[in-house]
C-alpha atoms as a PDB file:
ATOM      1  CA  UNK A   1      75.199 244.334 136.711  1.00  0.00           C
ATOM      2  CA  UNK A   2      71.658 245.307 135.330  1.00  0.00           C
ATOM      3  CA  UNK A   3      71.424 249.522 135.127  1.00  0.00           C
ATOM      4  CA  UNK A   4      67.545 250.627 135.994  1.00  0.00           C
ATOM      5  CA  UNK A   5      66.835 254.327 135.222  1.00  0.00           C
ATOM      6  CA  UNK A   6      64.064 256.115 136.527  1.00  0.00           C
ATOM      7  CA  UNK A   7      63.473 259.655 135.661  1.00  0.00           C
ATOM      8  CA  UNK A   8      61.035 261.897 137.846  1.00  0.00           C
ATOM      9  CA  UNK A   9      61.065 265.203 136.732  1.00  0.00           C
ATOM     10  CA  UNK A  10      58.923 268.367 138.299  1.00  0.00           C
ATOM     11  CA  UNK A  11      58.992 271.319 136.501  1.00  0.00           C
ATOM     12  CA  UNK A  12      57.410 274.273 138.629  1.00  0.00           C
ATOM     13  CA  UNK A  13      57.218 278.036 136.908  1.00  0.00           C
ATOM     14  CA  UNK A  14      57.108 277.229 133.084  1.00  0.00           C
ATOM     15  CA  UNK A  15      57.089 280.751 132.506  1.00  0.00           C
ATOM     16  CA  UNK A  16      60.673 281.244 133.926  1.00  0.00           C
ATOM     17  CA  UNK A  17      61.960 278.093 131.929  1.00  0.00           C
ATOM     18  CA  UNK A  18      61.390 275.441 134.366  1.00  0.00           C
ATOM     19  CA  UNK A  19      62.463 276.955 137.755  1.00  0.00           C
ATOM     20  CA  UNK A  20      62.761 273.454 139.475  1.00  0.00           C
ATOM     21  CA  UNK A  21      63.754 269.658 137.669  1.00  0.00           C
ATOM     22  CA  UNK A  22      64.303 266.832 140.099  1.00  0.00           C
ATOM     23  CA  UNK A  23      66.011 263.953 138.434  1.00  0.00           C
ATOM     24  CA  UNK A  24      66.179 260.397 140.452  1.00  0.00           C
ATOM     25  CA  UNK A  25      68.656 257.790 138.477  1.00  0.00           C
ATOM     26  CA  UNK A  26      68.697 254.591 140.502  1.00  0.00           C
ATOM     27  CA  UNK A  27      70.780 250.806 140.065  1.00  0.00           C
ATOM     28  CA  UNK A  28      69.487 247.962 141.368  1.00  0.00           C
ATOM     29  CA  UNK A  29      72.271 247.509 143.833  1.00  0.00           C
ATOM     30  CA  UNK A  30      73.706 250.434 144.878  1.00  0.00           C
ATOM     31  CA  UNK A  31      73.136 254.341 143.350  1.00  0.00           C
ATOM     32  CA  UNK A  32      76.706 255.638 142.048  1.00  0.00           C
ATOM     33  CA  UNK A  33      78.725 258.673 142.253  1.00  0.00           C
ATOM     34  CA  UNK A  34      78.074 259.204 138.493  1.00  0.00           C
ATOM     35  CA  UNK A  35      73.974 258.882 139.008  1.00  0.00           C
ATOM     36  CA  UNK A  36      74.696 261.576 141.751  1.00  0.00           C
ATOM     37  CA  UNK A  37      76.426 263.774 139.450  1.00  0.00           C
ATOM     38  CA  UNK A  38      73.762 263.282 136.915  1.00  0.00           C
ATOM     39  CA  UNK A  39      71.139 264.822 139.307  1.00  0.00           C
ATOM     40  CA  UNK A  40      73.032 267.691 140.330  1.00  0.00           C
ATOM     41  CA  UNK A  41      73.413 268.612 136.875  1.00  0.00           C
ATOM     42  CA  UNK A  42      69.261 268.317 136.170  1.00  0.00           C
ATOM     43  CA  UNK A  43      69.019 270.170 139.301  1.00  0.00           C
ATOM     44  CA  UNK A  44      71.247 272.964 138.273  1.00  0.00           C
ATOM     45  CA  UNK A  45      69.793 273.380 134.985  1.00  0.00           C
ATOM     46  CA  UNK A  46      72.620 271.921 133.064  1.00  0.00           C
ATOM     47  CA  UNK A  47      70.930 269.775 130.762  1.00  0.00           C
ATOM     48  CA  UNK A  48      73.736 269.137 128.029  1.00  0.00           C
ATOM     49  CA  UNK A  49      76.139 268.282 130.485  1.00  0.00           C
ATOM     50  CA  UNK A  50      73.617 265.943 132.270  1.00  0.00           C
ATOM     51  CA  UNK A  51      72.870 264.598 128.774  1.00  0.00           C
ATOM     52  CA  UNK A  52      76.997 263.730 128.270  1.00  0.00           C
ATOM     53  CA  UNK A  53      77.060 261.088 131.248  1.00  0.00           C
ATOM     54  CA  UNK A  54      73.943 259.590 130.371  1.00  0.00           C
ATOM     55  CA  UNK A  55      75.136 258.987 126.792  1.00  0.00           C
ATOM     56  CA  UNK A  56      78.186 257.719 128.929  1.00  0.00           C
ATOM     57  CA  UNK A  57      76.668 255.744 131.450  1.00  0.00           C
ATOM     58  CA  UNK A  58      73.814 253.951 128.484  1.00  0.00           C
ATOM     59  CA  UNK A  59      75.378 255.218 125.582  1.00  0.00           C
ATOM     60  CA  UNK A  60      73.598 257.525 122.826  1.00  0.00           C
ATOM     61  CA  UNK A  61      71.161 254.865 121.147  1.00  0.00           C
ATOM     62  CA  UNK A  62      69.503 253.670 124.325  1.00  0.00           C
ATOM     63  CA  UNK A  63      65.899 254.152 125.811  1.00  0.00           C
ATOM     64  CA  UNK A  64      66.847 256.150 128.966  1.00  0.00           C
ATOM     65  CA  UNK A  65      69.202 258.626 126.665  1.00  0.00           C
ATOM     66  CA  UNK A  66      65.639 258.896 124.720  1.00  0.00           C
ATOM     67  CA  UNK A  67      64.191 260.259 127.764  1.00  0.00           C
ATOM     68  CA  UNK A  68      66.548 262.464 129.052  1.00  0.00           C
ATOM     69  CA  UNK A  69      66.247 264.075 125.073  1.00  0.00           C
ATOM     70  CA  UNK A  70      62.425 263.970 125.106  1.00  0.00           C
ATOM     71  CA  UNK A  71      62.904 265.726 128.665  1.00  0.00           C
ATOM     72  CA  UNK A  72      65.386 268.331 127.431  1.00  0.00           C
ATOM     73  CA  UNK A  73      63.230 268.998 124.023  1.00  0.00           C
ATOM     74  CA  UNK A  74      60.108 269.932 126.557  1.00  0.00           C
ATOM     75  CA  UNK A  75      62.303 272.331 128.273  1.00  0.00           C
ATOM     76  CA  UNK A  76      63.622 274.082 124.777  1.00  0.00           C
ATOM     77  CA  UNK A  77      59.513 273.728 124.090  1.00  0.00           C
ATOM     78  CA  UNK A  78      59.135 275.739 126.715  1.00  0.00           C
ATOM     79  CA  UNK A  79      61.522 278.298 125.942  1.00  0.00           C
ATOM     80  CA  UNK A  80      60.296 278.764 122.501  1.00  0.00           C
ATOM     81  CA  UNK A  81      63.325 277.088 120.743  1.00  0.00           C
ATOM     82  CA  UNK A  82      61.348 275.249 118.914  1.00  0.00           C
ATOM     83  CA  UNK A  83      64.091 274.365 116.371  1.00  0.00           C
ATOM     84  CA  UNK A  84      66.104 272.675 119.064  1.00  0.00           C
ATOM     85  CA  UNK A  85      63.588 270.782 120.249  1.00  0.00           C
ATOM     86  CA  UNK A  86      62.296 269.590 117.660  1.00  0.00           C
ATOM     87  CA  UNK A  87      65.821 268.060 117.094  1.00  0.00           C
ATOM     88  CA  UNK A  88      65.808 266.329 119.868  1.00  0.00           C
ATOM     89  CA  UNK A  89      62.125 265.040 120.094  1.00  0.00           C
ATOM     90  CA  UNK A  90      63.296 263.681 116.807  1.00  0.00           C
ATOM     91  CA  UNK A  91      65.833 262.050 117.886  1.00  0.00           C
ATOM     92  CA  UNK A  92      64.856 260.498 120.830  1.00  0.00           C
ATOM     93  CA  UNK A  93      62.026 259.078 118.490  1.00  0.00           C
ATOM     94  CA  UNK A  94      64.003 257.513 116.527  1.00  0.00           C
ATOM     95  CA  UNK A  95      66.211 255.933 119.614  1.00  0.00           C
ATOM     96  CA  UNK A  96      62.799 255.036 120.719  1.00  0.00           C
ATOM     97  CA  UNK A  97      61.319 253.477 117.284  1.00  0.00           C
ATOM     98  CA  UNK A  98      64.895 251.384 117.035  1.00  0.00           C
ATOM     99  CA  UNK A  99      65.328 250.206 120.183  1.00  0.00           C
ATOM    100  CA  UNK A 100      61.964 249.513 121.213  1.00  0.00           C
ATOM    101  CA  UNK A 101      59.941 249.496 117.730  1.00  0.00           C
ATOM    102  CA  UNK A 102      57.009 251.192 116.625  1.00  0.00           C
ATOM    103  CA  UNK A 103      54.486 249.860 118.884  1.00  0.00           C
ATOM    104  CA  UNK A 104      55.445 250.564 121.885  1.00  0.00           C
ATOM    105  CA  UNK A 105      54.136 253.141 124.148  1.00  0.00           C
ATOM    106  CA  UNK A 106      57.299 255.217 124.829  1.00  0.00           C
ATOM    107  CA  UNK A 107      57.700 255.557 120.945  1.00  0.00           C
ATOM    108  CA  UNK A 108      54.381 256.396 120.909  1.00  0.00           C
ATOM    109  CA  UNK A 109      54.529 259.292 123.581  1.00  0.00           C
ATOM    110  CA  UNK A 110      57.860 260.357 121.829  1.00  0.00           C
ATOM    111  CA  UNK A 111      55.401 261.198 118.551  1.00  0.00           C
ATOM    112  CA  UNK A 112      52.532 262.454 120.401  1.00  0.00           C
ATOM    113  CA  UNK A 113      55.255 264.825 121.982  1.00  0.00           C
ATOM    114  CA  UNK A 114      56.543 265.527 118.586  1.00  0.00           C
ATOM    115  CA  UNK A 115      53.334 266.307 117.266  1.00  0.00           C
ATOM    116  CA  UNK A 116      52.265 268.738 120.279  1.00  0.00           C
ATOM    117  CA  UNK A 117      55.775 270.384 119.208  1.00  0.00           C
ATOM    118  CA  UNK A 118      53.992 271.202 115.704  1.00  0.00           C
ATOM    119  CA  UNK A 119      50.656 272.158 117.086  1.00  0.00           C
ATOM    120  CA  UNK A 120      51.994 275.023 119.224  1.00  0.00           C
END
């Protein structure tokens, strides 16, 4: 059975850390318990946790684990732990530039994401 992630995040009050994330994981077929789980985490604001079953559910060197890390490292961004997420920017670019190579858009956004990182 093919998995389909789709990640749609909102993120309302920056100043207070990202008061609000909505996260929507879908399958093609049916939408699991675990993809349930999953958004009650982003909802709650437990992002590491939420991170551990996607690693689970894709494992830790595929595209959708990229963007729940590129997600999380705009959240640290935003909380001025910049050393954290520049971590994780990192290394959902290079999930990104493996998986999907160099020229592809999402590795592409994963830099430019990077690089705004550096420039604040």
């Amino acid at each position: 059975m093919r998995w389909v992630a789709m990640v749609v995040i909102w993120c309302v009050g920056v100043a207070s850390g990202c008061g609000v994330a909505r996260v929507q994981l879908g399958r093609e077929e049916q939408n699991g318990e675990v993809h349930k789980q999953i958004k009650k985490l982003f909802e709650a604001g437990k992002f590491e946790e939420a991170l551990l079953h996607v690693e689970q559910l894709f494992g830790s060197e595929h595209p959708d684990t990229a963007a729940v890390l590129n997600y999380m490292a705009y959240i640290y961004q935003e909380r001025r732990a910049y050393e954290l997420a520049e971590l994780l920017y990192r290394r959902a670019l290079a999930i990104y530039e493996k998986g999907l190579g160099t020229e592809h858009p999402a590795t592409a956004t994963a830099l430019n994401n990077l690089a705004g990182l550096y420039y604040a």
